[in-house]
Protein backbone atom coordinates (compact mmCIF):
# COMPACT_ATOMS: atom_id res chain seq x y z
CA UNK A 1 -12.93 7.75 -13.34
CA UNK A 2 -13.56 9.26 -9.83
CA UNK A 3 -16.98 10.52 -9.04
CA UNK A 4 -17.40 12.47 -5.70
CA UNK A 5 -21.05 11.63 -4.50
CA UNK A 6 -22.99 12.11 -1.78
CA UNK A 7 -24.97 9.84 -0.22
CA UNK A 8 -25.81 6.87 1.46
CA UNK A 9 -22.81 4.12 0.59
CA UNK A 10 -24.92 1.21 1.70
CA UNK A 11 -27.23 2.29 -1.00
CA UNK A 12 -24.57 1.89 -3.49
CA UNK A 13 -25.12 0.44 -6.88
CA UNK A 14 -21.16 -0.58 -7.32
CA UNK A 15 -20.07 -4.05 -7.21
CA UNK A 16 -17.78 -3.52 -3.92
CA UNK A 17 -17.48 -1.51 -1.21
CA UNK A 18 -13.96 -0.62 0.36
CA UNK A 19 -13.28 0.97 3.29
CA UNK A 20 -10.91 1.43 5.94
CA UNK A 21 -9.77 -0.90 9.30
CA UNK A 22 -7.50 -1.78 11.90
CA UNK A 23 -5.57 -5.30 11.88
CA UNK A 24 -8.05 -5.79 15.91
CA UNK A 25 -11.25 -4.25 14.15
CA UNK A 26 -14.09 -4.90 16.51
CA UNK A 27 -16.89 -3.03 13.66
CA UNK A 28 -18.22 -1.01 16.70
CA UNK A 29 -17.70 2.29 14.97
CA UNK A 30 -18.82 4.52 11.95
CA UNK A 31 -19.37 2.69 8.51
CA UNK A 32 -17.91 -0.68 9.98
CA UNK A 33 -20.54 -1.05 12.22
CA UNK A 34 -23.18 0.04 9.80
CA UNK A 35 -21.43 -2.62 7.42
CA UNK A 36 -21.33 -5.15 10.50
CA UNK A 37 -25.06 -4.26 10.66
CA UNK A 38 -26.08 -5.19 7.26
CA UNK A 39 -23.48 -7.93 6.96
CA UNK A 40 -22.79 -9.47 10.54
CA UNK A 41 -21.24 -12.60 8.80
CA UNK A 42 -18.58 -10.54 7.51
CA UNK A 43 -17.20 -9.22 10.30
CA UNK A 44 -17.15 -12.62 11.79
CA UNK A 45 -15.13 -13.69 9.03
CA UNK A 46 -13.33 -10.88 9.37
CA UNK A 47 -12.24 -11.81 12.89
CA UNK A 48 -11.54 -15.49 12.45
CA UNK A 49 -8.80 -14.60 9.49
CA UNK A 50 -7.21 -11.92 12.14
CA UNK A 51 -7.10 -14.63 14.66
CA UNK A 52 -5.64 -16.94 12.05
CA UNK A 53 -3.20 -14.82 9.96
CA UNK A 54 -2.27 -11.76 12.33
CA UNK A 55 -2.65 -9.47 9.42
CA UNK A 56 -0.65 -6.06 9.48
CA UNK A 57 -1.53 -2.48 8.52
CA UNK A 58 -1.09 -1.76 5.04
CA UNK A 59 -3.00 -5.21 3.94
CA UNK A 60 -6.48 -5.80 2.39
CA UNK A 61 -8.72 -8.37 2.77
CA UNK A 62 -11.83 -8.77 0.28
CA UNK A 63 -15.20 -10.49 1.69
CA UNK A 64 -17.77 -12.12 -0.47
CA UNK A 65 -20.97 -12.52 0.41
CA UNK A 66 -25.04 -12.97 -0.05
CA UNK A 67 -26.76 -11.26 -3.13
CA UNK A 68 -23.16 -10.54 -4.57
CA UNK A 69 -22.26 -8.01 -2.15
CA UNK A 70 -17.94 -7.66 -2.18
CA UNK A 71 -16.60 -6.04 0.63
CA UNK A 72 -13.11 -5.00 0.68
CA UNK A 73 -11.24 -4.05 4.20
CA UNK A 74 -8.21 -1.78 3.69
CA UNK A 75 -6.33 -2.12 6.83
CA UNK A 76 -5.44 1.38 6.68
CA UNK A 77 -5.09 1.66 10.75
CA UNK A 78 -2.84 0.54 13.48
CA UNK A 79 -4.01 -2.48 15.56
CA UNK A 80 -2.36 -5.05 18.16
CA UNK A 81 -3.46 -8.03 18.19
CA UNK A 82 -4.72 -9.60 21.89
CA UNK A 83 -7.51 -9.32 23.89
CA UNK A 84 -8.56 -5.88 24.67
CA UNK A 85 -6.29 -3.98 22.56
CA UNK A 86 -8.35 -0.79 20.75
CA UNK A 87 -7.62 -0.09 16.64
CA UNK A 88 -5.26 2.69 16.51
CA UNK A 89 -5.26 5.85 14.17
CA UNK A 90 -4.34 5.60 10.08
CA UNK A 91 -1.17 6.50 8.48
CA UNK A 92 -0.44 7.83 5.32
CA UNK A 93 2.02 4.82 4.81
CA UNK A 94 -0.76 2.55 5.15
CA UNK A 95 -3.23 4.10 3.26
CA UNK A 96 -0.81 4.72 0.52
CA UNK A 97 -0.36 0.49 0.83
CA UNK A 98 -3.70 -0.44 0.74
CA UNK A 99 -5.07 1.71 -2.36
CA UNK A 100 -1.97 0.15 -4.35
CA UNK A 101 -3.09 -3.33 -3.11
CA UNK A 102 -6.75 -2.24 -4.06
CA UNK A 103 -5.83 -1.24 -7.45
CA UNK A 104 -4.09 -4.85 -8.01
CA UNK A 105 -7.54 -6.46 -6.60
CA UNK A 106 -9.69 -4.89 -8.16
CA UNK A 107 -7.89 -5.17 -11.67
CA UNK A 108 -7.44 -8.94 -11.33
CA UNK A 109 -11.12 -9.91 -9.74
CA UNK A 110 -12.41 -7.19 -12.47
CA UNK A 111 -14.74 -5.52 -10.17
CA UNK A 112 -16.57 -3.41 -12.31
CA UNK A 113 -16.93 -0.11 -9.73
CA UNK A 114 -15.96 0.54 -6.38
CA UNK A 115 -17.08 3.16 -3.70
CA UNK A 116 -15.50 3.72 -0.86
CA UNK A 117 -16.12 6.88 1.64
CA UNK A 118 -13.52 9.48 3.11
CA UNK A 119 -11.42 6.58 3.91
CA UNK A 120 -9.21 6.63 7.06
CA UNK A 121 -10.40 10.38 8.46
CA UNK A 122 -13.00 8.88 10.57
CA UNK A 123 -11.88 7.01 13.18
CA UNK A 124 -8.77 6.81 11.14
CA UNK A 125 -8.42 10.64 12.10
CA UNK A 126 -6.65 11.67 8.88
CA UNK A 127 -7.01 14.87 7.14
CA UNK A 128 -8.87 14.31 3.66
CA UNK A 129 -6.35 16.59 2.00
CA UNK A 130 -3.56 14.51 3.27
CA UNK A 131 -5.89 11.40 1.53
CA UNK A 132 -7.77 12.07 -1.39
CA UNK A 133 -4.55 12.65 -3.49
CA UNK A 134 -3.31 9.10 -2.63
CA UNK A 135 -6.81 7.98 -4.04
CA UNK A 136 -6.99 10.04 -7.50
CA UNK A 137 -3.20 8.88 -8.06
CA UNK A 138 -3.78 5.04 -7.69
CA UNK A 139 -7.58 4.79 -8.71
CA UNK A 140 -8.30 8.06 -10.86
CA UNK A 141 -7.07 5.71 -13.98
CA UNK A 142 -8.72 2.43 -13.38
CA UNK A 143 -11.20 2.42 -16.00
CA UNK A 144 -14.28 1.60 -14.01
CA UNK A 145 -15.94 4.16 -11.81
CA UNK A 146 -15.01 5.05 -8.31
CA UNK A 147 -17.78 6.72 -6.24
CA UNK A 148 -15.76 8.27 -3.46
CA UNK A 149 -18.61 9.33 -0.79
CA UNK A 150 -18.01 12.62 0.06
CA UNK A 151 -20.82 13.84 2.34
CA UNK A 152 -23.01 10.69 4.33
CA UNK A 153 -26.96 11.22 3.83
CA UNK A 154 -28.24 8.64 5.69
CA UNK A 155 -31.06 6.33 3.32
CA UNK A 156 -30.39 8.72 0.35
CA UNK A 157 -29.15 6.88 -2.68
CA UNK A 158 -26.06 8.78 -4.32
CA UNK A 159 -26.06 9.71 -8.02
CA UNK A 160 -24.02 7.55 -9.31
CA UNK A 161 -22.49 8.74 -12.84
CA UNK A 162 -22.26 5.19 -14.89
CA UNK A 163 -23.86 3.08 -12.11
């Protein structure tokens, strides 16, 4: 079931976080740097399997790390790969990609909630109305709860309906 919150998503009490990046993410902007912040290992990671693997828009990638935390990275935005090149906008393709490639993960590692924020109208510039449909079509049924973070509070814990 999908539970709009408000809130703080670092504060979360779900098992993973997803949210949204570009193949060239450089975690220098909105919740990617806050999750580069808490997590710098990740986005380390996160760069050596781009370097390795090229991935393309439309692809996840799921990091595990300390204290259980599960990250998930929907590429959800354009992105060359090379030195210098900037992560590009979102597309409704890729978005549409990634949640169905979310769904799979999630069903087969059994992660037992998810939150994710307004994904992809950030820096991904998307309209929410254009999104949020995409997300109650391949999540609304999962039978776990998805805390979709509506409005950021920064340090406020979200009510969390199951959590």
């Amino acid at each position: 079931m999908i539970h709009e919150v408000s809130g703080d998503i670092l504060l979360t009490k779900a098992h993973a976080i997803a949210h949204g990046v570009a193949p060239n993410e450089h975690f220098d902007a909105g919740l990617a740097l806050a999750l580069r912040e808490r997590w710098p290992s990740m986005a380390k990671d996160f760069r050596h399997y781009a370097h390795q693997t090229h991935p393309k828009p439309g692809e996840i990638w799921m990091w595990s790390g300390v204290g259980d935390a599960h990250i998930i990275n929907l590429l959800t935005q354009e992105g060359e790969h090379g030195h210098g090149t900037r992560p590009g906008k979102a597309s409704v393709p890729n978005v549409h990609h990634c949640l169905k490639r979310l769904r799979h993960l999630v069903e087969k590692e059994k992660i037992k909630s998810l939150a994710l924020p307004k994904l992809a109208t950030g820096v991904g510039s998307l309209e929410w109305s254009e999104v949020k449909p995409l997300i109650e079509e391949s999540l609304g049924d999962l039978g776990i709860p998805v805390y979709v973070y509506t409005t950021y509070h920064a340090g406020v814990a979200a009510n969390e309906p199951g959590a």
